[in-house]
C-alpha atoms as a PDB file:
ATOM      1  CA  UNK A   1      -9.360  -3.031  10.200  1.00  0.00           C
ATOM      2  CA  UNK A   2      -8.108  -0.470  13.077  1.00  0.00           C
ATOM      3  CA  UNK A   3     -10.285   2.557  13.327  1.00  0.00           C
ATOM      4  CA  UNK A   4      -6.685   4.201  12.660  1.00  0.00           C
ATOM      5  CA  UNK A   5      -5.778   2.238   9.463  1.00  0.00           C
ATOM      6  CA  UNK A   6      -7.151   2.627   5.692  1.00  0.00           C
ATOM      7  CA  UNK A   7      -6.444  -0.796   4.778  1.00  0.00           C
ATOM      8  CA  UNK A   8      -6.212  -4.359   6.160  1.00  0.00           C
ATOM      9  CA  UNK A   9      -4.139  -7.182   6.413  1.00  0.00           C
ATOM     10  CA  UNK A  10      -4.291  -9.482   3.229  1.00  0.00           C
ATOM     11  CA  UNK A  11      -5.860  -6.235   1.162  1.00  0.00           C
ATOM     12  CA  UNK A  12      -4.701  -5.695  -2.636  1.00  0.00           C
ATOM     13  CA  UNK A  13      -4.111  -2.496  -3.148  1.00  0.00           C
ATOM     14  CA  UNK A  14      -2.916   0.066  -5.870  1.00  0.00           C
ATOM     15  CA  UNK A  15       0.264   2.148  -6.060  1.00  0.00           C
ATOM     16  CA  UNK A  16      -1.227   6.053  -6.887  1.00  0.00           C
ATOM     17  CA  UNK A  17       0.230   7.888  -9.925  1.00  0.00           C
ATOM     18  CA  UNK A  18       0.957  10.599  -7.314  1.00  0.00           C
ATOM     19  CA  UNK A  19       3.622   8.044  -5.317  1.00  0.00           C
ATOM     20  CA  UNK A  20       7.497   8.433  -6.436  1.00  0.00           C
ATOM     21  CA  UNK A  21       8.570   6.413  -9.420  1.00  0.00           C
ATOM     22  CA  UNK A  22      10.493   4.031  -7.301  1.00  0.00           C
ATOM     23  CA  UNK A  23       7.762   3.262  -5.412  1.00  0.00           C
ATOM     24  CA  UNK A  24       6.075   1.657  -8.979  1.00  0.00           C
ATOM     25  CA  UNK A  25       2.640   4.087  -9.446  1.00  0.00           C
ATOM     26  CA  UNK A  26       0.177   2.011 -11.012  1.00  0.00           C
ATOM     27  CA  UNK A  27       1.438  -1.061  -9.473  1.00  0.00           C
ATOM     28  CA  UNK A  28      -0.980  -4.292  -7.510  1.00  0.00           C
ATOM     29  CA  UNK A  29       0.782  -5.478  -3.909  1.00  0.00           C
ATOM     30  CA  UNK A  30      -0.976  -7.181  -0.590  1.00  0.00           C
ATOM     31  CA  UNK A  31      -0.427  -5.425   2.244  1.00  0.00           C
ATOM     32  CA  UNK A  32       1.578  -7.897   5.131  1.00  0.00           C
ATOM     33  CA  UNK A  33       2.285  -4.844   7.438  1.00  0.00           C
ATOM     34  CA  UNK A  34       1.668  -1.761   8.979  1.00  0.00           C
ATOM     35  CA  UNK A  35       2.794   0.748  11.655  1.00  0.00           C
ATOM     36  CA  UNK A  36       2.556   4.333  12.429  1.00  0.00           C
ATOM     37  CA  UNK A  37       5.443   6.409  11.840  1.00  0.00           C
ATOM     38  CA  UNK A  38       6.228  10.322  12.509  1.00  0.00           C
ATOM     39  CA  UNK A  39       4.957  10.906   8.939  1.00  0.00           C
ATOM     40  CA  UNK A  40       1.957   9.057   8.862  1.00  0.00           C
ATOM     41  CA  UNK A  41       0.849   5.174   8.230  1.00  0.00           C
ATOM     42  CA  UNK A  42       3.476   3.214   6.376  1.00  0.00           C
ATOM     43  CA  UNK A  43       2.324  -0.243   5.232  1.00  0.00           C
ATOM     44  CA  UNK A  44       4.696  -3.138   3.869  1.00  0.00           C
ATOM     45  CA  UNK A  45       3.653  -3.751   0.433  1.00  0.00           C
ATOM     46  CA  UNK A  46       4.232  -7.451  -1.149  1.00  0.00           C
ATOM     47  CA  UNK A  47       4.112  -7.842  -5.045  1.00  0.00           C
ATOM     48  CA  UNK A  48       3.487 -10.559  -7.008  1.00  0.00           C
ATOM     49  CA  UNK A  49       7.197 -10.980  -7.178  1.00  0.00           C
ATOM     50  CA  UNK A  50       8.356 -11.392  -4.143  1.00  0.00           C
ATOM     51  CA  UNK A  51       9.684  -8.072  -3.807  1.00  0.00           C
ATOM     52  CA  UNK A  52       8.365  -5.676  -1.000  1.00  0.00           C
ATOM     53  CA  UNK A  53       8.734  -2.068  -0.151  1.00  0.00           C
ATOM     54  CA  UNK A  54       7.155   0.292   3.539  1.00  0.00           C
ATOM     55  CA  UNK A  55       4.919   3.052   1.623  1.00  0.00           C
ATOM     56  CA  UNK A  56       2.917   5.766   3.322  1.00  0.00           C
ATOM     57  CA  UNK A  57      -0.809   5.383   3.213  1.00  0.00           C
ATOM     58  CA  UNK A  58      -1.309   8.645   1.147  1.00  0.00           C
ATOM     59  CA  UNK A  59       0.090   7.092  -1.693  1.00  0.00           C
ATOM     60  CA  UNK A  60      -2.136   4.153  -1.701  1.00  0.00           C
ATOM     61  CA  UNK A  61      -5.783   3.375  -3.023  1.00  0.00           C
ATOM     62  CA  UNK A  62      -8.033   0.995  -3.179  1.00  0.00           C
ATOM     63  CA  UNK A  63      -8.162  -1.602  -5.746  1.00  0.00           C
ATOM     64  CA  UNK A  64     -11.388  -2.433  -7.560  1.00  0.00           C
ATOM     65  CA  UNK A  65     -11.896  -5.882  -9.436  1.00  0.00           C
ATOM     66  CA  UNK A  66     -13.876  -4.371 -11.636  1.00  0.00           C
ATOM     67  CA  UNK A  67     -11.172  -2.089 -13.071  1.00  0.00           C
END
């Protein structure tokens, strides 16, 4: 992972209840992308589905197996 970046290629992450409803809070994706952007670090997000959406970093968190 880049000293710059929160998460890594291939990581599952979580959607935050704070992110916009289109944006699917509570939702599971892999990130497949990242760059830097004037408002901060946007990653591509891939769902299960196929579907995919660019979401800043602030409205992601890690996801725990556990729960």
């Amino acid at each position: 992972m880049s000293e710059q970046n929160r998460f890594d290629w291939g990581e599952t992450v979580r959607i935050n209840k704070d992110a916009p409803g289109e944006f699917s809070p509570g939702s599971l994706g892999s990130v497949c992308g990242m760059r830097n952007s004037a408002e901060g670090v946007l990653y591509l997000i891939e769902f299960s589905t196929g579907e995919a959406i660019e979401i800043l970093e602030d409205w992601l968190e890690e996801h725990s197996e556990e729960g």
